[in-house]
Each structure stands twice: as structure tokens, then as C-alpha cells.
N, C-alpha and C. Protein backbone atom coordinates (compact mmCIF):
# COMPACT_ATOMS: atom_id res chain seq x y z
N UNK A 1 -27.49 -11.60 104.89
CA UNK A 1 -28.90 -11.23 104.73
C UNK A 1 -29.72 -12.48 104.42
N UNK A 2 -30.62 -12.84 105.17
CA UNK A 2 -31.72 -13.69 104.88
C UNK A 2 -32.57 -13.88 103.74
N UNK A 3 -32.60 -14.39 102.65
CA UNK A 3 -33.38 -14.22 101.18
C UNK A 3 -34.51 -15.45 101.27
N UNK A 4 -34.86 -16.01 102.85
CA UNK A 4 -35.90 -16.79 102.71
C UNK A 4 -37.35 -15.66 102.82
N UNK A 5 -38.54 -15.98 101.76
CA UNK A 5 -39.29 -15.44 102.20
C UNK A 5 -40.08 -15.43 103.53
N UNK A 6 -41.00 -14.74 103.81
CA UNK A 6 -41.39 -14.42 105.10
C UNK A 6 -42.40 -15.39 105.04
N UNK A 7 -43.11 -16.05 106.70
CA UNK A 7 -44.10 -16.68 106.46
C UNK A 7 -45.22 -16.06 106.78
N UNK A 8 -46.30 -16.32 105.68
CA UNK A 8 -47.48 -15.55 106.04
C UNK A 8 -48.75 -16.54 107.33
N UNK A 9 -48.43 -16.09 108.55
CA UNK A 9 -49.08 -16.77 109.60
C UNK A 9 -51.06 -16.70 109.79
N UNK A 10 -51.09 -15.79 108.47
CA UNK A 10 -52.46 -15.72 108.36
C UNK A 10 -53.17 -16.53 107.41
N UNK A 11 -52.16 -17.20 106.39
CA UNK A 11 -52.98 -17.95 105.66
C UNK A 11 -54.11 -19.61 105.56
N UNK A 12 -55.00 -19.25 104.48
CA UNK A 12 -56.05 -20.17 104.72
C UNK A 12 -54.95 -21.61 104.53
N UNK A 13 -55.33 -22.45 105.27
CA UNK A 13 -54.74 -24.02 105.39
C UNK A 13 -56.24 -24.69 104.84
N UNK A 14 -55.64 -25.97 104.42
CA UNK A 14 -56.56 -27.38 103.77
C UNK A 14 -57.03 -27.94 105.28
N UNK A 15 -58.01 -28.26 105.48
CA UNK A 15 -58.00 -28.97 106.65
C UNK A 15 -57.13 -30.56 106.76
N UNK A 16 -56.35 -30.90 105.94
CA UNK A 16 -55.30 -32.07 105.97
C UNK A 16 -54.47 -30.96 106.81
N UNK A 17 -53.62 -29.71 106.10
CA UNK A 17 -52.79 -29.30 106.25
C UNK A 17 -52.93 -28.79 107.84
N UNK A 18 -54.42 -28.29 108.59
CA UNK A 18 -54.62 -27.82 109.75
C UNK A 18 -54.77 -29.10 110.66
N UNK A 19 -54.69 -30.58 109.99
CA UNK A 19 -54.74 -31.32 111.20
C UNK A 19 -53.32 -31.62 111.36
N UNK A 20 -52.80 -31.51 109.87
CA UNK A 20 -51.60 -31.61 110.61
C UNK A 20 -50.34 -30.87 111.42
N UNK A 21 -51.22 -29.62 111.03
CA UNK A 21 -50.18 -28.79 112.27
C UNK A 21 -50.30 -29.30 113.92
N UNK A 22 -51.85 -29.48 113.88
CA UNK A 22 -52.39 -29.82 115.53
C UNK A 22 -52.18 -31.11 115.61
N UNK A 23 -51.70 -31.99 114.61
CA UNK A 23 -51.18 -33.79 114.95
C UNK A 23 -53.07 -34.30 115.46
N UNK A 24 -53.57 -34.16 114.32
CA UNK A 24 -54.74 -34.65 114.89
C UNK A 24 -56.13 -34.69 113.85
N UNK A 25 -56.97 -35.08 113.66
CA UNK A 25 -57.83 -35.71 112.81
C UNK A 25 -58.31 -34.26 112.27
N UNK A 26 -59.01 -34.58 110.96
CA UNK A 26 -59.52 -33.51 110.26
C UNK A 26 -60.83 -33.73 110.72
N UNK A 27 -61.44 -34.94 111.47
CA UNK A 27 -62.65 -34.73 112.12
C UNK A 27 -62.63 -33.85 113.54
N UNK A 28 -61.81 -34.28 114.10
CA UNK A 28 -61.38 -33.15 115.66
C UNK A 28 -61.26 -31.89 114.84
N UNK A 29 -61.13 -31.28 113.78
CA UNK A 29 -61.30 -30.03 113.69
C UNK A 29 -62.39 -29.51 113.23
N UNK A 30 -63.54 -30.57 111.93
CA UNK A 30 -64.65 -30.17 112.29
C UNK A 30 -65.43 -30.31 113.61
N UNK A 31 -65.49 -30.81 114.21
CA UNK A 31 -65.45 -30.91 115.91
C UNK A 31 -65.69 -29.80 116.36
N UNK A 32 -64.39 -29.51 116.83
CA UNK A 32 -64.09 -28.32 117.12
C UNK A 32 -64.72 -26.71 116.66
N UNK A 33 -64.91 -26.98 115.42
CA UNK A 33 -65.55 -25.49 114.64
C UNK A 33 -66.72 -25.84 115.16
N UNK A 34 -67.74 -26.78 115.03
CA UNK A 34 -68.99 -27.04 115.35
C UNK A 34 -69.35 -26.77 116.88
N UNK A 35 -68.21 -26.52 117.83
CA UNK A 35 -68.75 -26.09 118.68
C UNK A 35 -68.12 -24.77 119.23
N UNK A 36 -67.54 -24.28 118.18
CA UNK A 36 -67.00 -22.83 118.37
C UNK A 36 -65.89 -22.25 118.94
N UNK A 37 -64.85 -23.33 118.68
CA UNK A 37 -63.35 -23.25 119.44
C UNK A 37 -62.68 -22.73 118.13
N UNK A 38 -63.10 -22.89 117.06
CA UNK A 38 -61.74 -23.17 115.68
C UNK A 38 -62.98 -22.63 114.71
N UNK A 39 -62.62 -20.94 114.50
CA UNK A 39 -63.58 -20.78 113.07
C UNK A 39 -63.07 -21.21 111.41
N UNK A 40 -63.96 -21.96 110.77
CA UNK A 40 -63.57 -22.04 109.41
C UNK A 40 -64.18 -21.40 108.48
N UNK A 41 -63.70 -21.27 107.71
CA UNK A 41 -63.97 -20.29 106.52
C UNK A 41 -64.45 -21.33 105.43
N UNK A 42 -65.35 -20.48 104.34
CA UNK A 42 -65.60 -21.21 103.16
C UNK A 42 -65.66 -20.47 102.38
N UNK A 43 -64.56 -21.63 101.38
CA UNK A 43 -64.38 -20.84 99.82
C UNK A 43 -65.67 -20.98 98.75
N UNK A 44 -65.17 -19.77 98.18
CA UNK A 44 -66.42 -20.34 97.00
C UNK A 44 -66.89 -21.51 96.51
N UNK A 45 -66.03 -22.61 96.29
CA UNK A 45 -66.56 -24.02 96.17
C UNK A 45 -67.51 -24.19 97.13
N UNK A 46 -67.47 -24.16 98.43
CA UNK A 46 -67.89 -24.41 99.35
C UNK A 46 -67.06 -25.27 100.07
N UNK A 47 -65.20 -25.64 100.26
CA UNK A 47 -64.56 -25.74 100.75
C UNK A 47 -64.19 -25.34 102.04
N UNK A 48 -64.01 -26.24 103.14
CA UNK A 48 -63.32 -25.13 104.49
C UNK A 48 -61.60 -25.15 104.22
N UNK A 49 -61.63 -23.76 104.87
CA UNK A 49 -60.09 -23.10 105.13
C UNK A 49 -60.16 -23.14 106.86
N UNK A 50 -59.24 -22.78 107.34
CA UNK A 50 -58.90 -22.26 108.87
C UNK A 50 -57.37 -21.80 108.42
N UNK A 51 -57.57 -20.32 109.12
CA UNK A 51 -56.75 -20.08 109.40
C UNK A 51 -55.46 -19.95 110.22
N UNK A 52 -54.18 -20.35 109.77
CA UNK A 52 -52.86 -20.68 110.34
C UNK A 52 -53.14 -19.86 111.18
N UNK A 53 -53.55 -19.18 111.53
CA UNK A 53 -53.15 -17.78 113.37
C UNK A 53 -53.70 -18.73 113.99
N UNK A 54 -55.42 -19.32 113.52
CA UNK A 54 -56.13 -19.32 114.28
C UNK A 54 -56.07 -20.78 114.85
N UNK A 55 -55.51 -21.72 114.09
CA UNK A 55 -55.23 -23.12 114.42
C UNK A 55 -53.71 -23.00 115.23
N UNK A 56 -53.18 -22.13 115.01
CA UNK A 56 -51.57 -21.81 116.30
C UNK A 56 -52.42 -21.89 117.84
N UNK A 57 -53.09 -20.67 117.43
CA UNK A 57 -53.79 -20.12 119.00
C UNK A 57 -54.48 -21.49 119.87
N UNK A 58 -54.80 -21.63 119.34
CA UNK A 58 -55.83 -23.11 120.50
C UNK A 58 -54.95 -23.60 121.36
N UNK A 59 -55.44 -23.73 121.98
CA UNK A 59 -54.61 -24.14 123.45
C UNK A 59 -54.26 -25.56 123.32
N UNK A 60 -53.86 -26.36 123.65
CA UNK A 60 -53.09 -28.03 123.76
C UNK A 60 -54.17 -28.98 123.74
N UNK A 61 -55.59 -28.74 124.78
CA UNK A 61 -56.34 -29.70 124.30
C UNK A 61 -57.63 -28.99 124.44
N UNK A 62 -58.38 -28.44 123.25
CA UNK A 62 -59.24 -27.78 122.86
C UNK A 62 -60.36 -27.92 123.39
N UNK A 63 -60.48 -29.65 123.56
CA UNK A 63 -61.57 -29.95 124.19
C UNK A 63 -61.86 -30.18 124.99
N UNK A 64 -61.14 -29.91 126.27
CA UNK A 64 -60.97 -30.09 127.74
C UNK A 64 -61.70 -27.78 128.13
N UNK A 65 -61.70 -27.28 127.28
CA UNK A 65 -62.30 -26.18 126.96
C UNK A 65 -63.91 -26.18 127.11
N UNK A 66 -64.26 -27.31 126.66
CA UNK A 66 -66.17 -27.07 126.90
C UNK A 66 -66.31 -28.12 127.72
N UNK A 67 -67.01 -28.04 128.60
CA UNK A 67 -67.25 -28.87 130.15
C UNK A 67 -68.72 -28.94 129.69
């Protein structure tokens, strides 16, 4: 039986932690939100999150997406 917990694929990421899933700048992901490929969230601080689903989903090069 497996006793690792499960991963939750919905949770909010640091934008360090979301560039580094995509191997790529935490500016390419404000980038990206700013033109509506990658929504981020804000915490009460006024911090951004993105969510792990939503930084999986993007396609390989996000920005070959807006012409």
C-alpha cells in the first residue's frame, strides 16, 4: 500500500515555484498573465499565486499563442 500522500494539482504556487515548474522567468509569467494566457490570483497581501493545474496546462511555448 502506498502511504505517500496525494498531490494536490490545484494548489496556489509562489511565482519562483511556477517558474520553476515551466523552467522559465518569473517575468515570462507575469507576461503571460498580462496578456491572458496564465490567470493569477491574489492573496490578501496582495501577493500572486497561479495555480499548479493552470501552469501544467499551457502549452510548450505560450507565446507563440498571441500573433
Amino acid at each position: 500500500m502506498d502511504t505517500a500522500p496525494e498531490r494536490d494539482e490545484d494548489q496556489l504556487l509562489t511565482p519562483a515555484e511556477a517558474a520553476k515548474l515551466r523552467r522559465v522567468s518569473q517575468r515570462s509569467l507575469r507576461r503571460w498573465s498580462a496578456l491572458g494566457l496564465l490567470e493569477a490570483e491574489k492573496t490578501p497581501g496582495g501577493h500572486r499565486r497561479y495555480r499548479e493545474s493552470k501552469v501544467r496546462a499551457l502549452g510548450a511555448e505560450p507565446e507563440q499563442a498571441v500573433a
